[in-house]
Protein backbone atom coordinates (compact mmCIF):
# COMPACT_ATOMS: atom_id res chain seq x y z
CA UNK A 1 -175.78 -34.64 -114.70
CA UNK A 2 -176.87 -36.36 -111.22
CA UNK A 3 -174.26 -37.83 -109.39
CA UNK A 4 -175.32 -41.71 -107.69
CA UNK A 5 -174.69 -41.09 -103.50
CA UNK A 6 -175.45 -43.97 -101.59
CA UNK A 7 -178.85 -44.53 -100.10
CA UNK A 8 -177.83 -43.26 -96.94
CA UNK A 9 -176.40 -39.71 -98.52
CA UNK A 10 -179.41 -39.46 -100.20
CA UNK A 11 -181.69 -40.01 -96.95
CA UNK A 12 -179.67 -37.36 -95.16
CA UNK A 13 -179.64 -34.84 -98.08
CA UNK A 14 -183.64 -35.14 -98.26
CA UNK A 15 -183.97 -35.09 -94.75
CA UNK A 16 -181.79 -32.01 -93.92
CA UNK A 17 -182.87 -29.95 -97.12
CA UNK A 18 -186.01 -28.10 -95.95
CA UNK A 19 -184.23 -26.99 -92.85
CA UNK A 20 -181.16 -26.05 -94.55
CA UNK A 21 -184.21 -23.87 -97.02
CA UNK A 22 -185.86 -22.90 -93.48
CA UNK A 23 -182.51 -21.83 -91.76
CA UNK A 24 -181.63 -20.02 -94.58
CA UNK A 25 -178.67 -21.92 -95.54
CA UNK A 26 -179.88 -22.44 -99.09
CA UNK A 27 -182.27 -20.98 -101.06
CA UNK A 28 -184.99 -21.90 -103.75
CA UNK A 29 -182.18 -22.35 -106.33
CA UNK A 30 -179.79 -24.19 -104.16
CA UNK A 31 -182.37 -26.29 -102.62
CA UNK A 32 -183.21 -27.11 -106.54
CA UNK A 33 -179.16 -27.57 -107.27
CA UNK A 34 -179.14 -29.85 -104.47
CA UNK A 35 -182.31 -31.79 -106.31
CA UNK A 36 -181.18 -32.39 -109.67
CA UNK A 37 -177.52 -32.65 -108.70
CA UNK A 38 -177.82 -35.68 -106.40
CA UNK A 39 -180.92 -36.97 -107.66
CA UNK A 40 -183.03 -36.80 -104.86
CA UNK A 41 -186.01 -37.79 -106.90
CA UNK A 42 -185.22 -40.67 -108.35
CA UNK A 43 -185.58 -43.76 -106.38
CA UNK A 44 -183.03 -47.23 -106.11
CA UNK A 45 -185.55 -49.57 -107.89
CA UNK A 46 -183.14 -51.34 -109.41
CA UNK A 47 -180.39 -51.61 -106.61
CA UNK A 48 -181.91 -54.62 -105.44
CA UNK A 49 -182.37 -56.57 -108.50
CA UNK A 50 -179.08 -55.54 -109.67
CA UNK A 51 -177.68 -57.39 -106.89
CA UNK A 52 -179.74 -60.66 -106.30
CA UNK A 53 -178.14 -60.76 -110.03
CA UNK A 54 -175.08 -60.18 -109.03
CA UNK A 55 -174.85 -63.07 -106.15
CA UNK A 56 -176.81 -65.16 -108.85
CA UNK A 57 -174.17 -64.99 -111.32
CA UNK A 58 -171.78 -65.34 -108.13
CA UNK A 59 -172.82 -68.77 -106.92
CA UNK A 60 -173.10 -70.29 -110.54
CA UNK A 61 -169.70 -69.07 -111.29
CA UNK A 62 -168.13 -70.16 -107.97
CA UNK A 63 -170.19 -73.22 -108.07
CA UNK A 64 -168.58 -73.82 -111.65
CA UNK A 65 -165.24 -73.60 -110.50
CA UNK A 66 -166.01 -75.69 -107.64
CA UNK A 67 -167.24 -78.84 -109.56
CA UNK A 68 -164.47 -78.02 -112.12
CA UNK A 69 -161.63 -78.17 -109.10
CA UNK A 70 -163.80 -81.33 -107.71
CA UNK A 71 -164.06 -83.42 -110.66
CA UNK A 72 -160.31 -83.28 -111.04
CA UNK A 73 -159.31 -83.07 -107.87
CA UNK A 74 -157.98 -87.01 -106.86
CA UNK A 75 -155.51 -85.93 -110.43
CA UNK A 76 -153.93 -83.14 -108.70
CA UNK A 77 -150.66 -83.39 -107.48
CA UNK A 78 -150.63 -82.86 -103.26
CA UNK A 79 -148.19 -79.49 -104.19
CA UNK A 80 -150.75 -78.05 -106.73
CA UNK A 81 -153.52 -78.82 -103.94
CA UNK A 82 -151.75 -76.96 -101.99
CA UNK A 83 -150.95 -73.96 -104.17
CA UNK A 84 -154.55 -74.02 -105.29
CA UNK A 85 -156.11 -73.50 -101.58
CA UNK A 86 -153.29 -71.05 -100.91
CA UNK A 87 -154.07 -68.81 -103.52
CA UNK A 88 -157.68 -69.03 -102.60
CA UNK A 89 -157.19 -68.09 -99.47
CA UNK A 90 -154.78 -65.07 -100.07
CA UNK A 91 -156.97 -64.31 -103.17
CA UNK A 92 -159.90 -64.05 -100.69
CA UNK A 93 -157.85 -61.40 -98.41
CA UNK A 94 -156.73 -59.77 -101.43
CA UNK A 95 -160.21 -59.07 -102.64
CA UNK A 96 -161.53 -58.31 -99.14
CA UNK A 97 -159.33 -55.86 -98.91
CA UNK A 98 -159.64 -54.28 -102.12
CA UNK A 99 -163.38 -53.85 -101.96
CA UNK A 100 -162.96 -52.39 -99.31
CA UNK A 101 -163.82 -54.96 -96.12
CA UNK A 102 -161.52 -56.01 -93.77
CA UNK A 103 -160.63 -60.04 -93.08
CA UNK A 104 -161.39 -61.60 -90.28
CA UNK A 105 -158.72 -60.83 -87.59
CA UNK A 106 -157.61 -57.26 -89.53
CA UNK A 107 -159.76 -54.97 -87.14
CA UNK A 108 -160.35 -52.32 -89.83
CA UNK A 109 -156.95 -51.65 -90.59
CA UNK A 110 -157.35 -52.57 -94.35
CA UNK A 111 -154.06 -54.97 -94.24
CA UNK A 112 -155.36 -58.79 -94.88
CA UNK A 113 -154.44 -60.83 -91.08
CA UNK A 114 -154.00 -64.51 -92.20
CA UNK A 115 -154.76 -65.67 -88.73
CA UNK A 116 -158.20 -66.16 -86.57
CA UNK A 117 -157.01 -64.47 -83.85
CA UNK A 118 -158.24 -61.19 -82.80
CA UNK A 119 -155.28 -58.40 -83.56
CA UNK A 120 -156.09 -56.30 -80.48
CA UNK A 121 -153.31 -55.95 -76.97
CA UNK A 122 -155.96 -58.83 -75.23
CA UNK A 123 -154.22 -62.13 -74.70
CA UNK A 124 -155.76 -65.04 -76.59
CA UNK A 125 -157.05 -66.61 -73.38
CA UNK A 126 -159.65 -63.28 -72.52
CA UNK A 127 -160.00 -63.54 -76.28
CA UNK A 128 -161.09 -67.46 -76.22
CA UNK A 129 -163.23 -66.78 -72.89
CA UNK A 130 -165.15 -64.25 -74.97
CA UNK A 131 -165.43 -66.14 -77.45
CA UNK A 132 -166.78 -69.26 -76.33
CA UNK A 133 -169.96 -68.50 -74.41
């Protein structure tokens, strides 16, 4: 059963198999392991489809909730407003996070920052001079 590597894995493993065969770090029945195991033949037609659907189904979806939060909107209380683009914003981090992306202002650490500005030892000031050329 061929396990799915990412596009990059696969690019390496087909690049670096006929010198691994040539160097004699594998033979013929590794290098045809390696094949079938990884799937080296078969090519990511579909990865790109697959996700134009996927930010497709994303936009309707968020644009749903959107015109569902706008059209009732001036009925909201100002504390559910409130609570509403709270949780959006810490649902945001939340699923940053958890696919695997860092937030703005996290540096890689995979802990959501809820500020803009940079978590590194610079002071804001370099930071802002950097920033605003």
């Amino acid at each position: 059963m061929p396990l799915h590597p990412s596009h990059a894995a696969r690019a390496f493993l087909r690049q670096e198999r006929p010198g691994w065969r040539a160097d004699g770090i594998v033979d013929a029945r590794g290098e045809q392991f390696l094949h079938d195991r990884y799937g080296l033949a078969e090519r990511a037609s579909a990865g790109l489809a697959l996700a134009a659907l996927y930010v497709l189904a994303a936009a309707l979806v968020g644009g749903g909730v959107v015109s569902l939060v706008a059209w009732h909107w001036d009925d909201m209380s100002r504390w559910s407003r409130l609570v509403l683009l709270g949780a959006a914003v810490v649902g945001s981090h939340v699923a940053a996070t958890t696919c695997g992306r860092s937030p703005a202002g996290s540096r890689g650490s995979g802990t959501p920052s809820l500020s803009w500005a940079p978590s590194s030892s610079a002071p804001a000031s370099r930071w802002w001079r950097r920033s605003s050329r």
